[in-house]
N, C-alpha and C. Protein backbone atom coordinates (compact mmCIF):
# COMPACT_ATOMS: atom_id res chain seq x y z
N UNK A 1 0.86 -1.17 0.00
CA UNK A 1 0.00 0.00 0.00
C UNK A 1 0.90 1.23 0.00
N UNK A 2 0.44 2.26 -0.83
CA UNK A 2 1.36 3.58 -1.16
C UNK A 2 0.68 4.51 -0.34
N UNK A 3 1.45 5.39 0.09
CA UNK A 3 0.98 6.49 0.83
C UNK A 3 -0.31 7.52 0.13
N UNK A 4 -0.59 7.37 -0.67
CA UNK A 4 -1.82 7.97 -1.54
C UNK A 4 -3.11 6.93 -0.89
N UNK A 5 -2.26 5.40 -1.22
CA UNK A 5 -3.77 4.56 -0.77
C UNK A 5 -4.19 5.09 0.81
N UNK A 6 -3.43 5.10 1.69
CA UNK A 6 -3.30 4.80 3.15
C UNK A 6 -4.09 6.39 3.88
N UNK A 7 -3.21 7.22 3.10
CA UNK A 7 -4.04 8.36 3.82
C UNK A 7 -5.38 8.88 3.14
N UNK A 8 -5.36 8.17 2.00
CA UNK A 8 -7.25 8.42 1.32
C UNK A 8 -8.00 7.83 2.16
N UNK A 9 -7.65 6.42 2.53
CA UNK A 9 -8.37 5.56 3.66
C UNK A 9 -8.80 6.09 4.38
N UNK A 10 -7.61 6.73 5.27
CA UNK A 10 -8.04 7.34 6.59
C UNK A 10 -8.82 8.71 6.40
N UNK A 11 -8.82 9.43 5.49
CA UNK A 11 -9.54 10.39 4.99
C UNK A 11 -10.84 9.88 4.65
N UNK A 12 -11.14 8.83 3.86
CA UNK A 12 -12.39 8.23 3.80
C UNK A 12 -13.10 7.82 5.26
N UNK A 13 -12.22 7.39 6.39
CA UNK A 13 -12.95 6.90 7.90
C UNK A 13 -13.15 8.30 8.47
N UNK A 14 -12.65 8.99 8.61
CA UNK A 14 -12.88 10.33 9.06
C UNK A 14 -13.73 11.51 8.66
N UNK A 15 -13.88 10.83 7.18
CA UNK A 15 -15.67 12.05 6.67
C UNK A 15 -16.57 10.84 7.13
N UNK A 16 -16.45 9.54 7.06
CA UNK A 16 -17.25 8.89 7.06
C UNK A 16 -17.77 8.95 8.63
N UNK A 17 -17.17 9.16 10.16
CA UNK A 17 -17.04 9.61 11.30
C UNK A 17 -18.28 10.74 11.29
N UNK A 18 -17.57 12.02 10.71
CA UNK A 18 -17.92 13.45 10.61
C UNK A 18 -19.56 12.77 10.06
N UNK A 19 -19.68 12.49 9.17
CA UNK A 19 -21.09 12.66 8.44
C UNK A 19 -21.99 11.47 9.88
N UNK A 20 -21.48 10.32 9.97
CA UNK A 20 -22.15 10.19 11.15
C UNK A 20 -22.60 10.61 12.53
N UNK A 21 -21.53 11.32 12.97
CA UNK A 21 -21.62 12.50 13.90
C UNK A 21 -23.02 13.30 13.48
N UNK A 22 -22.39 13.64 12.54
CA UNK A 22 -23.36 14.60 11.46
C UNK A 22 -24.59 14.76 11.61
N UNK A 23 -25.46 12.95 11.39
CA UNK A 23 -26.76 12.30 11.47
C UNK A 23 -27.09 12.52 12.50
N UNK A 24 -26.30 11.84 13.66
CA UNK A 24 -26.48 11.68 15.09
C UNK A 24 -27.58 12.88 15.53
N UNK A 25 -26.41 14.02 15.35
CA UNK A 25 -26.50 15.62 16.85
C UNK A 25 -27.92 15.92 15.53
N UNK A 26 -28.19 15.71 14.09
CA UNK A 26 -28.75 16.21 13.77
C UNK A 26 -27.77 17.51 12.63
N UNK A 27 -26.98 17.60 13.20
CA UNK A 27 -25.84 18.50 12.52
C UNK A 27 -25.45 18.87 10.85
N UNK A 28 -26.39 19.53 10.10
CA UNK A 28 -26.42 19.12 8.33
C UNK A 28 -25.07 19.24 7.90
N UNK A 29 -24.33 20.68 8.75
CA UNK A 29 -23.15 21.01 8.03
C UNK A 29 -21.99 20.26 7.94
N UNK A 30 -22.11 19.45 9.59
CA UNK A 30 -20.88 18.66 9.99
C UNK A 30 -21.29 17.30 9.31
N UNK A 31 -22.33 17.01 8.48
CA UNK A 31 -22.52 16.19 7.63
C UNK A 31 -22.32 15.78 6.79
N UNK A 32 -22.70 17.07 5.76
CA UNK A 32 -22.04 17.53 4.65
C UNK A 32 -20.35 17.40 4.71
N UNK A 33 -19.71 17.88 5.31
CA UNK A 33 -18.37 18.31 5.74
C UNK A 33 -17.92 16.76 5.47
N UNK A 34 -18.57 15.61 6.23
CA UNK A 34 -17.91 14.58 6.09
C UNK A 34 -18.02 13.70 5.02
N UNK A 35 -19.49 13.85 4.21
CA UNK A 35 -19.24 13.41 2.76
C UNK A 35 -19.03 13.65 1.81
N UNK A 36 -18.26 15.16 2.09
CA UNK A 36 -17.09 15.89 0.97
C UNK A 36 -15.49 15.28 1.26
N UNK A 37 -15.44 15.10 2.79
CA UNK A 37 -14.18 14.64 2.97
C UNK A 37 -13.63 13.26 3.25
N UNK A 38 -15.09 12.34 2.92
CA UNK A 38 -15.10 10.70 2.37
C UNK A 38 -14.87 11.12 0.71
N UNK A 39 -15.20 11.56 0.00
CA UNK A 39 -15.65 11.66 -0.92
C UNK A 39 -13.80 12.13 -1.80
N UNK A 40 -13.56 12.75 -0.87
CA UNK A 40 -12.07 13.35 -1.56
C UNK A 40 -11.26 12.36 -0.68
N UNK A 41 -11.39 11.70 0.00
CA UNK A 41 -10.55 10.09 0.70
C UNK A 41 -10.44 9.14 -0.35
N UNK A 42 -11.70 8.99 -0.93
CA UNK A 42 -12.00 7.75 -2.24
C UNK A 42 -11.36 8.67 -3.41
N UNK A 43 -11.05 9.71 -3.86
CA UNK A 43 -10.38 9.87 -4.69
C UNK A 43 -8.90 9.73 -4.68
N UNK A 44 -8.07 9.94 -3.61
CA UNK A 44 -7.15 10.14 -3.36
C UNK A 44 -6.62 8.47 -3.16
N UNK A 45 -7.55 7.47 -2.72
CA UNK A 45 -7.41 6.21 -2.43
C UNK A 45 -7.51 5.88 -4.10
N UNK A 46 -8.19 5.93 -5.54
CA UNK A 46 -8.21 5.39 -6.48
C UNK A 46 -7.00 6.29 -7.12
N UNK A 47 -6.44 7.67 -6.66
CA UNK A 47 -5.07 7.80 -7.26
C UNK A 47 -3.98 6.72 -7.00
N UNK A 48 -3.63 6.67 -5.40
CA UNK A 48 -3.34 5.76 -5.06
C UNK A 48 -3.03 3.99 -5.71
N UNK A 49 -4.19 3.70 -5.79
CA UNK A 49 -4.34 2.63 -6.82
C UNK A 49 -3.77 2.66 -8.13
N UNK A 50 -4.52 3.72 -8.58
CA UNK A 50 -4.10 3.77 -10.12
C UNK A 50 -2.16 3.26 -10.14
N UNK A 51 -1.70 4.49 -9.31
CA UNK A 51 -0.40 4.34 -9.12
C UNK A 51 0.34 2.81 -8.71
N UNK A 52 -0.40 2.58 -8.09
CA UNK A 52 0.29 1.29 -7.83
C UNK A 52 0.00 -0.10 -9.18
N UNK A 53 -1.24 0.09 -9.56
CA UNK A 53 -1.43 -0.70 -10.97
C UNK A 53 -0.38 -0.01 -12.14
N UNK A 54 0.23 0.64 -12.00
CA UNK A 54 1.01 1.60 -13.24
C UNK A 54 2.43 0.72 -13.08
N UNK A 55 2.55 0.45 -11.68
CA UNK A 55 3.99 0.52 -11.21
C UNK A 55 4.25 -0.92 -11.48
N UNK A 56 3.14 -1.88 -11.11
CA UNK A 56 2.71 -3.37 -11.87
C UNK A 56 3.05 -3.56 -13.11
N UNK A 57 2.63 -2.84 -13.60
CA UNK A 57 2.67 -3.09 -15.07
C UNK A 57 4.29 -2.93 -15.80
N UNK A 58 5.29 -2.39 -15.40
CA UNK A 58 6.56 -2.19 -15.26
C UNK A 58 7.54 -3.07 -14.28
């Protein structure tokens, strides 16, 4: 796992946290907040990937 995969991950558990929080208190913004910042976790996790399928292939 490349450091692109690892910290998208944890960027993905941590909006995913936030947006549950979110639900919980009732909270829309701190909701929102966390499935923009799951949302940019899973991108950063399929750069990640990509990179490591590139590096495979070589």
């Amino acid at each position: 796992m490349n450091k692109d995969q690892a910290k998208g991950r944890i960027e993905e558990l941590k909006g995913k946290t936030k947006e549950t929080a979110g639900k919980v208190t009732g909270d829309r913004q701190l909701e929102a907040k966390g499935k923009l910042q799951k949302a940019g976790g899973r991108v950063q996790s399929a750069y990640g990937d990509m990179k490591d399928d590139i590096k495979k292939l070589h």
